[in-house]
PDB file of N, CA and C in Angstrom:
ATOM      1  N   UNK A   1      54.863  52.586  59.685  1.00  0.00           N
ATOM      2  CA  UNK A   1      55.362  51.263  60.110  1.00  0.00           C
ATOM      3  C   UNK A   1      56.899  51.272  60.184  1.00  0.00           C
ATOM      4  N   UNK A   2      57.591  51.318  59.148  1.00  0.00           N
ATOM      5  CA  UNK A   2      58.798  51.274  59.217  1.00  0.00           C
ATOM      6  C   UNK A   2      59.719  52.472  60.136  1.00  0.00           C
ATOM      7  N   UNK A   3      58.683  53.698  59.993  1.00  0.00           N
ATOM      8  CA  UNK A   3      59.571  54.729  61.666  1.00  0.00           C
ATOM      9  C   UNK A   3      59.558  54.177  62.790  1.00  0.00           C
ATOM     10  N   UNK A   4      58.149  53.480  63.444  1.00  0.00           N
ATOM     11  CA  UNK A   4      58.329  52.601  64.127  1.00  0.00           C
ATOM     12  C   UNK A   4      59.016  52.113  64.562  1.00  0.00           C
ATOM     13  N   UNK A   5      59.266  50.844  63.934  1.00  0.00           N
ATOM     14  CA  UNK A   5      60.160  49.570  64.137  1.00  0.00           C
ATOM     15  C   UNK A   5      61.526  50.359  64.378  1.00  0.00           C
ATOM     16  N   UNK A   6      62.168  51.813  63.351  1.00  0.00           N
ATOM     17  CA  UNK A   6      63.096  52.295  63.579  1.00  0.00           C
ATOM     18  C   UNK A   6      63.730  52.529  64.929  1.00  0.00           C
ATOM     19  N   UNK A   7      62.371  53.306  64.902  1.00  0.00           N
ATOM     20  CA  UNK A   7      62.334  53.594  66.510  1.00  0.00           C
ATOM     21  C   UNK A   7      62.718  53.098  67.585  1.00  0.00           C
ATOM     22  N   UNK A   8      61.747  51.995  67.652  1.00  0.00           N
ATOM     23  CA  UNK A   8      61.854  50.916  68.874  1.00  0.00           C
ATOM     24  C   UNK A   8      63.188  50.254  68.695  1.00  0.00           C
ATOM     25  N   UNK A   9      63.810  49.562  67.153  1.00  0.00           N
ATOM     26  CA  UNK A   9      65.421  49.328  67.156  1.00  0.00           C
ATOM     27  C   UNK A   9      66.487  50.075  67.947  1.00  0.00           C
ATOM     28  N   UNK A  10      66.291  51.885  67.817  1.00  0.00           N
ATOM     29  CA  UNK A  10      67.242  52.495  67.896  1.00  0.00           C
ATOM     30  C   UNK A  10      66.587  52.596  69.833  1.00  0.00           C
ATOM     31  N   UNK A  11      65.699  52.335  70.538  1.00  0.00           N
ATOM     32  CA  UNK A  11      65.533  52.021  71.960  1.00  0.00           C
ATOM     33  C   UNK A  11      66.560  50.927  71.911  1.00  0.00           C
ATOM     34  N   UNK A  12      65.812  50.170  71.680  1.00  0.00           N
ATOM     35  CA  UNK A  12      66.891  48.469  71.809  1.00  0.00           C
ATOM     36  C   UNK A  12      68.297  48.422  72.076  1.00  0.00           C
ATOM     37  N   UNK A  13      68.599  49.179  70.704  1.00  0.00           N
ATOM     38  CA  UNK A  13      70.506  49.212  70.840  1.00  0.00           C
ATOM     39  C   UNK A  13      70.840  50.632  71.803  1.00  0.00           C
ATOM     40  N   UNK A  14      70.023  51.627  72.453  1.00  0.00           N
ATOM     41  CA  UNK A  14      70.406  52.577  73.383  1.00  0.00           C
ATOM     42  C   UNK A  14      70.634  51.732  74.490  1.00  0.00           C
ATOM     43  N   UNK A  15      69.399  50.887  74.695  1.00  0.00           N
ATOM     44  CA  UNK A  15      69.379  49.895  76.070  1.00  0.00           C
ATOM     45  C   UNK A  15      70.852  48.606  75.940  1.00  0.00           C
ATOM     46  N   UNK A  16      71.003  48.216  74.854  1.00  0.00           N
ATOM     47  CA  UNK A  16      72.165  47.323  75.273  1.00  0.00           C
ATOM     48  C   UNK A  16      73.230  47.991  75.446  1.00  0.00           C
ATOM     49  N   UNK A  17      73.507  49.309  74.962  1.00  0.00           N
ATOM     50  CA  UNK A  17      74.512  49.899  75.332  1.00  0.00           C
ATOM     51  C   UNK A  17      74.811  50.641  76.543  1.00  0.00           C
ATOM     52  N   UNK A  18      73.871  50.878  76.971  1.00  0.00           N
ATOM     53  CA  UNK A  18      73.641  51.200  78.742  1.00  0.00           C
ATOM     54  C   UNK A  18      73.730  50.058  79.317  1.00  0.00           C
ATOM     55  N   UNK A  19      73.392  48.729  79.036  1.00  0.00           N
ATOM     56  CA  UNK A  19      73.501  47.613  79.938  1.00  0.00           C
ATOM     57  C   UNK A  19      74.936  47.218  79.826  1.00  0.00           C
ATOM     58  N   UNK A  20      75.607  47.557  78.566  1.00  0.00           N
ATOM     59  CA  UNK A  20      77.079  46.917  78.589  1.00  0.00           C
ATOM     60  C   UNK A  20      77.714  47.758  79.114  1.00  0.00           C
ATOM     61  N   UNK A  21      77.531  49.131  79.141  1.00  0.00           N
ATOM     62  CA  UNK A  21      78.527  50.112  79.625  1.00  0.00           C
ATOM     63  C   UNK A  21      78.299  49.894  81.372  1.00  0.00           C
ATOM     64  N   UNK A  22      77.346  49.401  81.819  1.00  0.00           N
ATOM     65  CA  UNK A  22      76.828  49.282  83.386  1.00  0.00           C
ATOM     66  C   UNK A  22      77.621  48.141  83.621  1.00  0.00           C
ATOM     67  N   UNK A  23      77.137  46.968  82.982  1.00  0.00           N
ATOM     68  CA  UNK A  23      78.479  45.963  82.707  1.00  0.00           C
ATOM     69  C   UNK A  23      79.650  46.017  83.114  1.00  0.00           C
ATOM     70  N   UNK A  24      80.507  46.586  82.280  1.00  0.00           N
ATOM     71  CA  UNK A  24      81.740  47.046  82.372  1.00  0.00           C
ATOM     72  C   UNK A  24      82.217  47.601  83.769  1.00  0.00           C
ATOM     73  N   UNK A  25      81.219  48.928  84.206  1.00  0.00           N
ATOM     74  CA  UNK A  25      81.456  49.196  85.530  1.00  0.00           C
ATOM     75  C   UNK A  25      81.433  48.712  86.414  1.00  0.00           C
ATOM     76  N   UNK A  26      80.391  47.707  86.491  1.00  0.00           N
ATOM     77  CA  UNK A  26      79.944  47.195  88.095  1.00  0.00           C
ATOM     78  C   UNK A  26      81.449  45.955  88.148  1.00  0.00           C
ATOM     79  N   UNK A  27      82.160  45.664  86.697  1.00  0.00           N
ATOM     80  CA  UNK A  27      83.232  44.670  86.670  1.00  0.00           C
ATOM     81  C   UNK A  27      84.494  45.028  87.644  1.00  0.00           C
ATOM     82  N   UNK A  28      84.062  46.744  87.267  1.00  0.00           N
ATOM     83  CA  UNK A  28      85.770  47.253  87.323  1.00  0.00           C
ATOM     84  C   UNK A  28      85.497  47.128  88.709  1.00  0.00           C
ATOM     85  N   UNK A  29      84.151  48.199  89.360  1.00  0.00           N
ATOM     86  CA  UNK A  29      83.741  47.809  90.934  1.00  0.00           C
ATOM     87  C   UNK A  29      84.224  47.181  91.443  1.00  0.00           C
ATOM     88  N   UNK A  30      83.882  45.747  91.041  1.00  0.00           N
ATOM     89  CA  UNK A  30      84.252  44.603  91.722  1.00  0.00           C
ATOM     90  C   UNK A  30      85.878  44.586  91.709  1.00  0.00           C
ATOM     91  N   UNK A  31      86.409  44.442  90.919  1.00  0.00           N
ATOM     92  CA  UNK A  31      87.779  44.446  90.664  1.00  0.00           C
ATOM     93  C   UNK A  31      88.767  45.235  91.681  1.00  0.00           C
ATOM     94  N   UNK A  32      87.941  46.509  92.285  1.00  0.00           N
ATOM     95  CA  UNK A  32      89.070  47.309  92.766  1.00  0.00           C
ATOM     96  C   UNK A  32      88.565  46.978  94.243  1.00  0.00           C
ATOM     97  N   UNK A  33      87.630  46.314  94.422  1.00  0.00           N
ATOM     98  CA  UNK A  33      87.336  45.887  96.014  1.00  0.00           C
ATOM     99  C   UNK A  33      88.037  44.678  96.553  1.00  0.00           C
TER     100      UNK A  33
END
């Protein structure tokens, strides 16, 4: 149970950190157009 949940946490915070780092880019994108 508790590797689990580890698990799926340490998905979770991989995925927000790919969404913020995508974030960030698509900002700058915009920025330099």
């Amino acid at each position: 149970m508790g590797y689990c949940r580890e698990n799926i946490w340490l998905v979770k915070e991989s995925a927000v950190k790919f969404l913020v780092e995508f974030y960030v880019k698509f900002n700058r994108l915009i920025g330099c157009i």
